[in-house]
N, C-alpha and C. Protein backbone atom coordinates (compact mmCIF):
# COMPACT_ATOMS: atom_id res chain seq x y z
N UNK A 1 13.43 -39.05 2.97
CA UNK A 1 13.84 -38.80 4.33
C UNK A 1 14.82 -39.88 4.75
N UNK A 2 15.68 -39.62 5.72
CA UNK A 2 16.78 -40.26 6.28
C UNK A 2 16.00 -41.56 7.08
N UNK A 3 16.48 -42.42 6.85
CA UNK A 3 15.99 -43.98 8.07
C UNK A 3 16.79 -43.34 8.94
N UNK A 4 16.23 -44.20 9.86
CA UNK A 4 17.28 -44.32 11.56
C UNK A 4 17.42 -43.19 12.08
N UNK A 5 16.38 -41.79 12.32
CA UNK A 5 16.30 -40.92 12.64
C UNK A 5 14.96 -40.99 13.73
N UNK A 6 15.30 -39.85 14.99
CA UNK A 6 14.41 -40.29 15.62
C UNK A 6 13.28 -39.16 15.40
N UNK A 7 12.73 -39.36 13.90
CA UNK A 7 11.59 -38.69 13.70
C UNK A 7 11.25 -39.66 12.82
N UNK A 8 9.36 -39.23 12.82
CA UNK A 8 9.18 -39.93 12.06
C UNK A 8 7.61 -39.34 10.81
N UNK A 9 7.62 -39.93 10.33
CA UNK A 9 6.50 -39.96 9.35
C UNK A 9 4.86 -40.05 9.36
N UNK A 10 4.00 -39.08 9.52
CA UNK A 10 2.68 -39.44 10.21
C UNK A 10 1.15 -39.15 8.83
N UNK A 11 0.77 -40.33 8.42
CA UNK A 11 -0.23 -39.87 7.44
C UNK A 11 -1.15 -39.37 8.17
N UNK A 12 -2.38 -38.61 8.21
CA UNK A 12 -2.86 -37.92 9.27
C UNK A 12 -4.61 -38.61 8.83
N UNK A 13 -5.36 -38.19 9.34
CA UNK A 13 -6.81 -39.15 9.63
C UNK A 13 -7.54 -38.25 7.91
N UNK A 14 -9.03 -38.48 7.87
CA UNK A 14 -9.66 -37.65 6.99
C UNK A 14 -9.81 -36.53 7.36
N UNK A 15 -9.87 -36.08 8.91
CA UNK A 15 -10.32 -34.99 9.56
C UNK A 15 -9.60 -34.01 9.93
N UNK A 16 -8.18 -34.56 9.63
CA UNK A 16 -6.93 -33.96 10.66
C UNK A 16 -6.62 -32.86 9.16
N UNK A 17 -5.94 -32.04 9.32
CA UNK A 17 -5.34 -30.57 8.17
C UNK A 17 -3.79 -31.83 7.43
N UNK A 18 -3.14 -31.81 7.93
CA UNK A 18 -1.56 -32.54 7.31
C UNK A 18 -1.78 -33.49 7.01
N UNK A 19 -1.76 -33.88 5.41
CA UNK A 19 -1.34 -34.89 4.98
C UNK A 19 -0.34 -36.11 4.88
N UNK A 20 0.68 -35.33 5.39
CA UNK A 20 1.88 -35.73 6.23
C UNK A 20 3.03 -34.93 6.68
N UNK A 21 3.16 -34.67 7.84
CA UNK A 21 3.94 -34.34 8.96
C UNK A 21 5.17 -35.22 9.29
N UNK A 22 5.92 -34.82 9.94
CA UNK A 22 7.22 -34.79 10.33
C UNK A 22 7.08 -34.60 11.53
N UNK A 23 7.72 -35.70 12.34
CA UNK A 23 7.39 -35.79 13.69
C UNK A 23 8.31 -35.61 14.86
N UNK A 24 9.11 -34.56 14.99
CA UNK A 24 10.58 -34.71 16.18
C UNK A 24 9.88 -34.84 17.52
N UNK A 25 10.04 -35.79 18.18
CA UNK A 25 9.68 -35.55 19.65
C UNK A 25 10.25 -34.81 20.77
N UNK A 26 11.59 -34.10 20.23
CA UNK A 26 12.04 -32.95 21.05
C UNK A 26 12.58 -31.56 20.37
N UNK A 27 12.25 -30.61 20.26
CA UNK A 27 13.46 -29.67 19.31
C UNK A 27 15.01 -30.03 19.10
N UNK A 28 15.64 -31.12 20.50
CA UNK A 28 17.11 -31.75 20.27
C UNK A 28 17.12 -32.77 19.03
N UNK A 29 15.85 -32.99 19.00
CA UNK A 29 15.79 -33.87 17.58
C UNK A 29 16.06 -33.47 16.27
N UNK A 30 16.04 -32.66 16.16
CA UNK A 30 16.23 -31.58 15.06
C UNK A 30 17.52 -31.13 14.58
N UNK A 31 18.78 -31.12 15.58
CA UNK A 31 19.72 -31.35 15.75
C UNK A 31 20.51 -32.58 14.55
N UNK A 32 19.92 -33.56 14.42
CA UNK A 32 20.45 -34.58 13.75
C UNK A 32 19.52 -34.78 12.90
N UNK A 33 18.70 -34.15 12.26
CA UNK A 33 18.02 -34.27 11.21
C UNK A 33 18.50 -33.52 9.42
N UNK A 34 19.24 -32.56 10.51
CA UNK A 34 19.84 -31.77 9.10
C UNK A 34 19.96 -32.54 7.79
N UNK A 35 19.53 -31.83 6.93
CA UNK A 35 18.91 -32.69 5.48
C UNK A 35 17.87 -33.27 5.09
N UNK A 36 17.19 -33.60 5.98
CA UNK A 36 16.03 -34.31 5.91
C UNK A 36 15.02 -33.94 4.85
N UNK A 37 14.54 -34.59 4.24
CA UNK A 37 13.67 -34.24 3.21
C UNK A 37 11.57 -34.61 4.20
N UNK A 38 11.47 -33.14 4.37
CA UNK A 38 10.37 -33.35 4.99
C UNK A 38 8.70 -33.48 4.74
N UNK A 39 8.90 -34.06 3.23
CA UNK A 39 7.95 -34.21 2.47
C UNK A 39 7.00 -33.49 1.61
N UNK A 40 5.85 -33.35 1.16
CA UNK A 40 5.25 -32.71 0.54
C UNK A 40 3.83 -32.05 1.24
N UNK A 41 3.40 -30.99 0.85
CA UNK A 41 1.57 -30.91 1.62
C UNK A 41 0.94 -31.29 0.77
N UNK A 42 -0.35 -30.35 1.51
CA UNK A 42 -1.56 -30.79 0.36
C UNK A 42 -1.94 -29.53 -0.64
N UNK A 43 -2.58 -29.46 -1.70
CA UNK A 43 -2.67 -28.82 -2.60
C UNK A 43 -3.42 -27.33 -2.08
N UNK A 44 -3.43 -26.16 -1.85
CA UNK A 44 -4.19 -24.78 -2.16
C UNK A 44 -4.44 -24.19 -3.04
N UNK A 45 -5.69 -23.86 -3.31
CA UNK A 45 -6.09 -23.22 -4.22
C UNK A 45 -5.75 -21.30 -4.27
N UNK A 46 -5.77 -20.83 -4.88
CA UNK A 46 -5.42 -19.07 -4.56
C UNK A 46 -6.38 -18.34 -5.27
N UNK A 47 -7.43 -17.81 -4.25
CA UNK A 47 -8.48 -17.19 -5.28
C UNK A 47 -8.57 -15.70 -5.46
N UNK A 48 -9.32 -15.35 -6.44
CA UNK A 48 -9.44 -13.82 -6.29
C UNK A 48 -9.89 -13.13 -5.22
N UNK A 49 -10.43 -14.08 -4.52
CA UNK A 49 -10.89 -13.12 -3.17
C UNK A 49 -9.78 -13.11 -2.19
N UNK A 50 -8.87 -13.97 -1.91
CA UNK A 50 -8.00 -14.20 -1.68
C UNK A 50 -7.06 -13.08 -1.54
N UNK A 51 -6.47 -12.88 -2.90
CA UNK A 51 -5.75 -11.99 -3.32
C UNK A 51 -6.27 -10.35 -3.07
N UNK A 52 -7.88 -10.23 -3.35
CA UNK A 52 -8.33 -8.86 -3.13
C UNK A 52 -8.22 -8.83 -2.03
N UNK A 53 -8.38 -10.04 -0.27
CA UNK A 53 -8.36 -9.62 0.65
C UNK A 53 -6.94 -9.14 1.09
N UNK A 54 -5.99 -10.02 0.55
CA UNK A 54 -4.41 -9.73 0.68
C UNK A 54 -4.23 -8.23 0.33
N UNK A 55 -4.51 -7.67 -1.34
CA UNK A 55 -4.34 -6.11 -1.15
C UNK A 55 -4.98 -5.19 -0.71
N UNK A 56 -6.18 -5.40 -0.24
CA UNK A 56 -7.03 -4.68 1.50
C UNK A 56 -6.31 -4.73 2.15
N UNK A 57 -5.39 -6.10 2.40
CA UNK A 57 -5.05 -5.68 3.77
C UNK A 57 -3.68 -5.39 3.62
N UNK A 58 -2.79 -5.37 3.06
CA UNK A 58 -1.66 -4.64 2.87
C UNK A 58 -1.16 -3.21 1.56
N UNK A 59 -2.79 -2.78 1.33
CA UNK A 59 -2.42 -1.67 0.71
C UNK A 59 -1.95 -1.92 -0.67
N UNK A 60 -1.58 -3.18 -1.52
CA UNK A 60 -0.94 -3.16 -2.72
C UNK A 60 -1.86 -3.41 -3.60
N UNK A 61 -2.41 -2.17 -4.03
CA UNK A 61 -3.93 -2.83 -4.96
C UNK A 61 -3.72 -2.42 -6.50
N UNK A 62 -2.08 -2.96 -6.75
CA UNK A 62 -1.71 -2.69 -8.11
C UNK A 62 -2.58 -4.04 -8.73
N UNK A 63 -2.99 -3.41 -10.37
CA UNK A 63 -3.48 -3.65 -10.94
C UNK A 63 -3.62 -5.07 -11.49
N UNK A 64 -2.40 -5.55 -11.69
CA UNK A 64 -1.99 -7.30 -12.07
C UNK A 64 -2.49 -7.95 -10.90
N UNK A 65 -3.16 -7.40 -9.80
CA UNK A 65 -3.34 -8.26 -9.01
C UNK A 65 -5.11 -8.44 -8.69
N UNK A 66 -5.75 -7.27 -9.01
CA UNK A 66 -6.67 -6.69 -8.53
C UNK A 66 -7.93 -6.07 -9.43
N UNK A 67 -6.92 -6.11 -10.70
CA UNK A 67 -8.41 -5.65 -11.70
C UNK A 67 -8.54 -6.85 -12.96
N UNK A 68 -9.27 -7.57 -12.70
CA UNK A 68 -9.50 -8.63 -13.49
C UNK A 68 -9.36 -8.30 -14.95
N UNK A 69 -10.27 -7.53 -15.64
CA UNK A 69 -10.38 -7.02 -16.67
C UNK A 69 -8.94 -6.83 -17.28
N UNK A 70 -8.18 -5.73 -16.94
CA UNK A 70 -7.19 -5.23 -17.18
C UNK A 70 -5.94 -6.34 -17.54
N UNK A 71 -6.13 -7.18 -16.25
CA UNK A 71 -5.08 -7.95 -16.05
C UNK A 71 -5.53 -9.23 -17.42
N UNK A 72 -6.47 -9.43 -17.68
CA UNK A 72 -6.78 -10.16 -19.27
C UNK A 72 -5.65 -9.56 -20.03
N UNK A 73 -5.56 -8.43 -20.51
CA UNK A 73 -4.43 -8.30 -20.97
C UNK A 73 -2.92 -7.39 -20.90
N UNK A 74 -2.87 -8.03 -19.93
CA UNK A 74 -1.52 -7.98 -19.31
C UNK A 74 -0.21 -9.16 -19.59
N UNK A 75 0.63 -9.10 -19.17
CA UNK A 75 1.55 -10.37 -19.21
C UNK A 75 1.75 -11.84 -19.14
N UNK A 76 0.72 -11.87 -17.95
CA UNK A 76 0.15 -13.08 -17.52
C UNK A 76 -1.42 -13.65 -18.31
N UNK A 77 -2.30 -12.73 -19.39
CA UNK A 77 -3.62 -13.28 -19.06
C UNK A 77 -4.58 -13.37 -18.12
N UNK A 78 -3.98 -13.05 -17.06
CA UNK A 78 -5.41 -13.19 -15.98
C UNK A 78 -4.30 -12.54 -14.27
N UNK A 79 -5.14 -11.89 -13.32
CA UNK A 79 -4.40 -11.51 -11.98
C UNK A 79 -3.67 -12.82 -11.41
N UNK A 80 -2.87 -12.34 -10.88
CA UNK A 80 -1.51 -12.96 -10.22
C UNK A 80 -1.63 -12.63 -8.75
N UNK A 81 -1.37 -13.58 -7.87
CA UNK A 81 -1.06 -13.39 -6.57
C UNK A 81 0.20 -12.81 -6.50
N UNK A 82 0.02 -11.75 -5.15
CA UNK A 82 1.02 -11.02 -4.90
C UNK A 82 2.13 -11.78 -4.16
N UNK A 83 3.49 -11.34 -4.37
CA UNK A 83 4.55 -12.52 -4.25
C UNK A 83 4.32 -12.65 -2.53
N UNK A 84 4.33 -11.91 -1.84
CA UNK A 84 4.17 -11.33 -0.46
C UNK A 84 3.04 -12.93 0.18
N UNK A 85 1.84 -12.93 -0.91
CA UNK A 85 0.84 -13.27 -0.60
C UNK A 85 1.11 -14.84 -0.64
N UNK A 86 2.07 -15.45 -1.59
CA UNK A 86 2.27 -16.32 -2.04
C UNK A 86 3.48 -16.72 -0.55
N UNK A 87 4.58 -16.06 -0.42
CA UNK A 87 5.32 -16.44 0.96
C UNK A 87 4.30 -16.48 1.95
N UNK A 88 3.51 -15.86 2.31
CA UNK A 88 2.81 -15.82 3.86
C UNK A 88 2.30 -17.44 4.06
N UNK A 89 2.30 -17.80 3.02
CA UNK A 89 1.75 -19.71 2.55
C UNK A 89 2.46 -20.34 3.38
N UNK A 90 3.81 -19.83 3.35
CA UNK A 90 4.94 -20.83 4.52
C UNK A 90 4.45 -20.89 5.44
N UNK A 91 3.97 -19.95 6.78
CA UNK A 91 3.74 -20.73 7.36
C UNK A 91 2.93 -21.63 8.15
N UNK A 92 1.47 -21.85 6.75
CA UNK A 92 0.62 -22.38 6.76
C UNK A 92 1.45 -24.01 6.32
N UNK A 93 2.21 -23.85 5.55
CA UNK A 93 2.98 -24.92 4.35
C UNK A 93 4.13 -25.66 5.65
N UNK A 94 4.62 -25.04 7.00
CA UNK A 94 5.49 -25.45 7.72
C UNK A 94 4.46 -25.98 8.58
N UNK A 95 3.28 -26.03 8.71
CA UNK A 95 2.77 -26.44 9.94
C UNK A 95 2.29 -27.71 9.83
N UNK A 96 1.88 -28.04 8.26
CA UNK A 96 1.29 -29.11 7.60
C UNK A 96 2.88 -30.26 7.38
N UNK A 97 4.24 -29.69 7.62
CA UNK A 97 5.73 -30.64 7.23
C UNK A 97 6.34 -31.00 8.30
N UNK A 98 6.02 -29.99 9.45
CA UNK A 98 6.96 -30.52 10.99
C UNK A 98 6.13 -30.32 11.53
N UNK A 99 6.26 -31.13 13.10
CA UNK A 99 5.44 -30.70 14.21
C UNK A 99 6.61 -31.00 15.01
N UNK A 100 6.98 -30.63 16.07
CA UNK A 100 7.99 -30.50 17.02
C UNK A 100 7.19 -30.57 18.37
N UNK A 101 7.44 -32.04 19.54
CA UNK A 101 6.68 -32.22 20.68
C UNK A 101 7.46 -31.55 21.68
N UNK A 102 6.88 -31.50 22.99
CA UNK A 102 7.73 -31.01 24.10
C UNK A 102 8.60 -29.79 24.07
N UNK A 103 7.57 -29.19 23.27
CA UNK A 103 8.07 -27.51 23.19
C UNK A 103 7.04 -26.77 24.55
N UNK A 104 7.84 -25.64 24.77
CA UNK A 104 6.64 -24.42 25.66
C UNK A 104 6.07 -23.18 24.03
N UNK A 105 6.55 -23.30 23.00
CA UNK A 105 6.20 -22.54 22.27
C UNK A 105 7.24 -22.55 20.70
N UNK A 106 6.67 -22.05 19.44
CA UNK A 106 7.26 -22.42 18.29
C UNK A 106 7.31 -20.82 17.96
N UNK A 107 8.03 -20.16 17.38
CA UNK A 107 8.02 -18.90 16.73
C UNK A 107 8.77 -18.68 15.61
N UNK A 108 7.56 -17.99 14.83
CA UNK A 108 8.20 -17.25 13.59
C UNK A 108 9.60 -16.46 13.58
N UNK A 109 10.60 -17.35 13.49
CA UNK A 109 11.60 -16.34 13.69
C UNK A 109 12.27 -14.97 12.30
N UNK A 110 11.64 -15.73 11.26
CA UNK A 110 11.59 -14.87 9.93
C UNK A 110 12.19 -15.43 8.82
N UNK A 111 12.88 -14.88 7.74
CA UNK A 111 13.45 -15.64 6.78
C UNK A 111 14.66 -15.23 6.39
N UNK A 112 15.69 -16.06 6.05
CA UNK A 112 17.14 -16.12 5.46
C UNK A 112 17.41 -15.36 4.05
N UNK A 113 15.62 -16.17 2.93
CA UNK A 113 16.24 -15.84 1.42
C UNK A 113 14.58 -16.12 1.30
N UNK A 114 14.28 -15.45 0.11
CA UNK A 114 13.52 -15.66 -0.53
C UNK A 114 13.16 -15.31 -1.88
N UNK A 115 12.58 -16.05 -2.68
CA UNK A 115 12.84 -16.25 -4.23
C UNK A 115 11.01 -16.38 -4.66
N UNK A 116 11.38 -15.27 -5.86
CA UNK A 116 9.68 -15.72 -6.61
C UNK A 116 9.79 -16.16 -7.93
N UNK A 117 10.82 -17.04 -8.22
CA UNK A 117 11.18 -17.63 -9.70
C UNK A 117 9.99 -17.54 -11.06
N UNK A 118 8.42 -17.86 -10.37
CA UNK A 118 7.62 -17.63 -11.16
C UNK A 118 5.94 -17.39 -10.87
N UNK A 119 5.24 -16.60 -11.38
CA UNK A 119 3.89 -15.96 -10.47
C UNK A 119 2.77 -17.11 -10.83
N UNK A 120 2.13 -16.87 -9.75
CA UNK A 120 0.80 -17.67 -9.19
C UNK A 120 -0.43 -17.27 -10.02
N UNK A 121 -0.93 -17.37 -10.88
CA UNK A 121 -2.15 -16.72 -11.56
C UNK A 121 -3.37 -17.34 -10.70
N UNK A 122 -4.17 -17.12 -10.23
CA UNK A 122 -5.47 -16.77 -10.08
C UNK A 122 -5.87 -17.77 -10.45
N UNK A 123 -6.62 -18.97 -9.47
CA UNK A 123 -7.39 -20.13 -9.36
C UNK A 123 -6.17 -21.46 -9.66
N UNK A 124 -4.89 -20.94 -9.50
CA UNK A 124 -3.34 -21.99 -9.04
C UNK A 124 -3.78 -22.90 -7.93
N UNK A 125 -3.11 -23.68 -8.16
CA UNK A 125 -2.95 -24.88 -7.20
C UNK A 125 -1.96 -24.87 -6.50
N UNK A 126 -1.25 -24.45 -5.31
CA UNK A 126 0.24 -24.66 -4.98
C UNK A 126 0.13 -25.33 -3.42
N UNK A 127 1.38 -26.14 -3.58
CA UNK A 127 1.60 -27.02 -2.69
C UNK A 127 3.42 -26.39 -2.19
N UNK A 128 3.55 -27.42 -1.20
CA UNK A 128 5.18 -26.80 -0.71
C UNK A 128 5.78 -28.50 -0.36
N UNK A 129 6.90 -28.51 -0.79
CA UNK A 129 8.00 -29.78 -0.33
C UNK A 129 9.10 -28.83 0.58
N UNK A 130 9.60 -29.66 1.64
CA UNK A 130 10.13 -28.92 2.74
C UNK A 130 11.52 -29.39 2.45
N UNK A 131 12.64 -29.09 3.33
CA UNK A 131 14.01 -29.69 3.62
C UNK A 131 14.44 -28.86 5.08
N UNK A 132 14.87 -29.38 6.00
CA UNK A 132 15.60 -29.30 6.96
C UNK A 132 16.66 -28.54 6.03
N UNK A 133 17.34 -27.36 6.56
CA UNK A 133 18.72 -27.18 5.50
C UNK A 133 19.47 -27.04 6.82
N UNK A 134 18.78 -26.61 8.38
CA UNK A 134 20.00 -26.11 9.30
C UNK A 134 19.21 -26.34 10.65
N UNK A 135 20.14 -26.90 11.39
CA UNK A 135 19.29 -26.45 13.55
C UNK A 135 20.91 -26.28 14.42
N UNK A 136 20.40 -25.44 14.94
CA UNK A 136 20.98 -25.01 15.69
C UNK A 136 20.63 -24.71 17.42
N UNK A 137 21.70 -24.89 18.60
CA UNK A 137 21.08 -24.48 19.69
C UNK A 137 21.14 -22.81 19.67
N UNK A 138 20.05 -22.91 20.57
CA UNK A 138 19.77 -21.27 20.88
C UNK A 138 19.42 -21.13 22.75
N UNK A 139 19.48 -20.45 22.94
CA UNK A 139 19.51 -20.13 24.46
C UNK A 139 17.73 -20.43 24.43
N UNK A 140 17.67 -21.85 25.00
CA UNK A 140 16.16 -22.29 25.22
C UNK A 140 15.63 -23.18 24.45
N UNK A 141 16.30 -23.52 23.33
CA UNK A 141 15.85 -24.44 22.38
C UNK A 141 16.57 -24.83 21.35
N UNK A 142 15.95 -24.65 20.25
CA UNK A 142 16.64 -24.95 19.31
C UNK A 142 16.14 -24.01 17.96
N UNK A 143 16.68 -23.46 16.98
CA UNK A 143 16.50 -22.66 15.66
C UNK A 143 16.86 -23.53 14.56
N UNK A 144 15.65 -23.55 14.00
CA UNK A 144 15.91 -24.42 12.23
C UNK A 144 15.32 -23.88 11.28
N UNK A 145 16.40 -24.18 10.40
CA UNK A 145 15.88 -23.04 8.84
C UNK A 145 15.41 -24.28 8.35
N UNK A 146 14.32 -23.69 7.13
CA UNK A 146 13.69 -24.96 6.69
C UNK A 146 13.36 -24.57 5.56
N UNK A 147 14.10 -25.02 4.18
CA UNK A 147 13.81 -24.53 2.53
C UNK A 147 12.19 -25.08 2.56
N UNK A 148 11.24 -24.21 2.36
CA UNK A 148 9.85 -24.06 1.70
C UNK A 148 9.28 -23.99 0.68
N UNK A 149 9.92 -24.91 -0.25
CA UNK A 149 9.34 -24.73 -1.94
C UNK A 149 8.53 -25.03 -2.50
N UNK A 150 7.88 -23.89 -2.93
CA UNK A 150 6.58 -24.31 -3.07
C UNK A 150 6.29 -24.21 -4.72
N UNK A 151 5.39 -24.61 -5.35
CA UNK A 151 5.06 -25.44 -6.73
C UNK A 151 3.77 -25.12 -7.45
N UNK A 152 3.47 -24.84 -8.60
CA UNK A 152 2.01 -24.70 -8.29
C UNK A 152 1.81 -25.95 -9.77
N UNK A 153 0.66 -26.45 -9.77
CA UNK A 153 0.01 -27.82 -10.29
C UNK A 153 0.51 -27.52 -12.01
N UNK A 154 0.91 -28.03 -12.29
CA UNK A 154 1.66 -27.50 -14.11
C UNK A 154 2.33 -26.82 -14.37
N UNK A 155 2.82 -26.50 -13.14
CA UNK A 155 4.39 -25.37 -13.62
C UNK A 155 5.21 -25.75 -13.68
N UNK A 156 6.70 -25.30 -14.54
CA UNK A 156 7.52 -25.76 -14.52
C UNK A 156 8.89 -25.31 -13.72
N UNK A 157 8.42 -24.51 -13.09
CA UNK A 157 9.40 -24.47 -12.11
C UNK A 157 8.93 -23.98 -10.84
N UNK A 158 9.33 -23.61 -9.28
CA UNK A 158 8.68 -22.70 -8.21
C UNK A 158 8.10 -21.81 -8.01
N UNK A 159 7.23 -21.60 -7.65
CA UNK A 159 6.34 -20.38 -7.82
C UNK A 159 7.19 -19.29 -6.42
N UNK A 160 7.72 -19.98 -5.52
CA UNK A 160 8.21 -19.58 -4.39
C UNK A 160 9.17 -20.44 -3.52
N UNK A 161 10.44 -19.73 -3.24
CA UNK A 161 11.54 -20.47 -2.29
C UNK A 161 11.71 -19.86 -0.79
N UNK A 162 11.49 -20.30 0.00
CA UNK A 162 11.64 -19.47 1.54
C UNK A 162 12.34 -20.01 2.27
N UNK A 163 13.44 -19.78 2.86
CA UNK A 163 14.23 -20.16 3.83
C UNK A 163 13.71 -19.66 5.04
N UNK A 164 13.00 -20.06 5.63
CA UNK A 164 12.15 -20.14 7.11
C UNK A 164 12.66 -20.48 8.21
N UNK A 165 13.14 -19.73 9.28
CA UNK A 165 13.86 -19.84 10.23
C UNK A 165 12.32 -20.03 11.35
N UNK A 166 12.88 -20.93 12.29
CA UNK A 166 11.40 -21.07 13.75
C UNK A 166 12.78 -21.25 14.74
N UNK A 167 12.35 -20.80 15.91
CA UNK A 167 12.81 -21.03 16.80
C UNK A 167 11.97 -22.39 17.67
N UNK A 168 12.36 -23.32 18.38
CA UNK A 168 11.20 -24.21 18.65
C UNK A 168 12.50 -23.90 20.49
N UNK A 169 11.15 -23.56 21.29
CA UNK A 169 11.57 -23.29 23.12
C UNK A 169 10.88 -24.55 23.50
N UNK A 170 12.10 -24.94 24.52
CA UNK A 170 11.77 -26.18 25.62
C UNK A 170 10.87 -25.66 26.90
């Protein structure tokens, strides 16, 4: 992360969810942060129940995801989280990298790009490292895209890339 920025760096208690957060005290702060490297979270696990509740609830109860057995021999060796299931992480993964003060409200404004370079198998570990890539004013606040890459524990490359747009209102 950039010195001499007026955000800052917060390790969080035993009790608190963020391991470390990113701290703007106004959405104008955000403004001059562009680039910022907004650190890393903490580790999630992705379980089969997980995943079976994900294709309950969106209907995708293809097989690599959902029939254990089957998926033994399949491509992967064992079910895979659905890529869908693996983005929705952002913005559990953005809440744990920024916090933005002296807002009336933060919103999902949606996403720019998104990438599934490589799948999540079933009992993964994945974490997300953030970047500021953009802020902008918006009528009420401010809009920042924020690269969401997320990793899972021995892989060698992203399991998932999200360009995450929030609107943050004064």
């Amino acid at each position: 992360m950039r010195a001499g920025g007026p955000w800052s760096v917060e390790r969080a208690g035993p009790y608190s969810v963020p391991s470390m957060t990113t701290n703007f005290a106004s959405p104008q702060d955000l403004l001059g942060a562009v680039g910022a490297d907004l650190g890393t979270t903490d580790w999630v696990t992705i379980t089969q129940d997980q995943i079976d509740k994900f294709a309950e609830a969106t209907l995708d109860n293809q097989w690599i995801h959902v029939d254990t057995e089957r998926a033994k021999a399949g491509p992967f060796g064992t079910p895979i989280a659905h890529g869908f299931l693996t983005m929705s992480l952002a913005a559990y993964f953005l809440s744990q990298l920024v916090h933005v003060s002296n807002i009336s409200m933060g919103i999902n404004y949606g996403a720019d790009k998104v990438r599934f370079p490589a799948p999540v198998p079933v009992n993964s570990r994945v974490r997300a490292k953030g970047e500021l890539l953009e802020a902008k004013e918006v009528p009420g606040g401010v809009q920042a895209t924020t690269r969401i890459t997320m990793e899972r524990e021995g892989g060698d490359k992203p399991v998932a890339i999200v360009d995450s747009i929030s609107r943050y209102l004064a």
